[in-house]
Protein backbone atom coordinates (compact mmCIF):
# COMPACT_ATOMS: atom_id res chain seq x y z
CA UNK A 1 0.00 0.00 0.00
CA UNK A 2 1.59 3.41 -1.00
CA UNK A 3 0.39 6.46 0.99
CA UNK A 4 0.27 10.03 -0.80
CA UNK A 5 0.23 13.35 1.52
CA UNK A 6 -0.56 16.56 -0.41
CA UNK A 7 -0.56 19.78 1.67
CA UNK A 8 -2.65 21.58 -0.20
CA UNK A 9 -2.87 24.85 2.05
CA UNK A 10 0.14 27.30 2.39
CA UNK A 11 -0.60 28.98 6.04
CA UNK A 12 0.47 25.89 8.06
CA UNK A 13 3.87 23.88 6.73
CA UNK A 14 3.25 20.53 7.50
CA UNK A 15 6.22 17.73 7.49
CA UNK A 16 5.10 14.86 5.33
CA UNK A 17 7.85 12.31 6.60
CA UNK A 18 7.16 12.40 10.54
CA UNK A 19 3.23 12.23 9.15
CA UNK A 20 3.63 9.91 6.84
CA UNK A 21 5.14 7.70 9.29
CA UNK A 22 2.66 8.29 12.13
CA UNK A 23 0.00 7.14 9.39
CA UNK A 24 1.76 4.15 8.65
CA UNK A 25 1.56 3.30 12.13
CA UNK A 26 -1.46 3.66 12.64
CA UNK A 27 -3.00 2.30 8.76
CA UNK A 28 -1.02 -1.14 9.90
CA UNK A 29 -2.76 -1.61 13.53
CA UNK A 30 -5.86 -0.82 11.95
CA UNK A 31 -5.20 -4.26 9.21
CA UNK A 32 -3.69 -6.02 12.15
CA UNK A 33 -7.00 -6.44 13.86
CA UNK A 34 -8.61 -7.02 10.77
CA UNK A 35 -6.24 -9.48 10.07
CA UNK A 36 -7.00 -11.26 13.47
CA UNK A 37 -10.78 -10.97 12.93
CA UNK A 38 -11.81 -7.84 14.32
CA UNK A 39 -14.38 -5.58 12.75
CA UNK A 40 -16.69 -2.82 13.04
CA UNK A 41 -19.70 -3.50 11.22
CA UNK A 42 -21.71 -3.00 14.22
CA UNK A 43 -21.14 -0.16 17.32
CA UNK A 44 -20.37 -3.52 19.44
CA UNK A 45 -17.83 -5.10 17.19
CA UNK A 46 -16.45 -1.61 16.69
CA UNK A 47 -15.64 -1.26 20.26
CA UNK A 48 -14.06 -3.95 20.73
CA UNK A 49 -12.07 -3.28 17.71
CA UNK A 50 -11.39 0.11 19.15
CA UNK A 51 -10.38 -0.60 21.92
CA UNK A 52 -7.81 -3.04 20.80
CA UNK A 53 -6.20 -0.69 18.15
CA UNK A 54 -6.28 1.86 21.68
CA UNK A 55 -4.30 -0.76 23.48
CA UNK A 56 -1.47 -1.36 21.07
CA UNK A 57 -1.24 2.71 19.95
CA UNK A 58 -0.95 3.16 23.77
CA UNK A 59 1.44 0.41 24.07
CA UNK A 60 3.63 1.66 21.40
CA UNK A 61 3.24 5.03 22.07
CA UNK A 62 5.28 4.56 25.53
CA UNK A 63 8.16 2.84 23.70
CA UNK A 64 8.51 5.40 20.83
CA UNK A 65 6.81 8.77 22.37
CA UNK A 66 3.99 9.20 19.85
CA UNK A 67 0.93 10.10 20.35
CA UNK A 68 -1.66 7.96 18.07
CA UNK A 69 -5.63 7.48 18.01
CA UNK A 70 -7.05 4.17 16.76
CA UNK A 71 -8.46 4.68 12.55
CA UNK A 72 -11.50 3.73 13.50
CA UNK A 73 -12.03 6.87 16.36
CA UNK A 74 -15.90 8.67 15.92
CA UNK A 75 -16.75 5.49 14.02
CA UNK A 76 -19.63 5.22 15.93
């Protein structure tokens, strides 16, 4: 999967690497609990989906700093 970030105001600069891989970390947690059967077809099975993609932002934000909200945030 290829990502493309386009900044298409002037006002604010915005740094496309640290985004870009911020996004990447997030786009791949998101497919990881697809991948192990989560969904979020439903406001139940999104919550539980939620909260796992929570758990390992939260986890890997304390080894690396960052500060990352699950994909699927104001799904429901």
């Amino acid at each position: 999967m290829s990502l493309v970030i386009r900044n298409l105001q002037r006002v604010i600069p915005v740094r496309r690497g640290p985004l870009r891989r911020k996004m990447e970390i997030v786009t791949a947690t998101h497919g990881l609990c697809h991948l192990l059967g989560f969904t979020h077809r439903s406001e139940a099975e999104w919550q539980k989906m939620y909260c796992q993609e929570k758990q390992v932002l939260e986890e890997l934000g304390r080894r690396t700093g960052a500060r990352l909200q699950p994909l699927s945030r104001g799904l429901f």
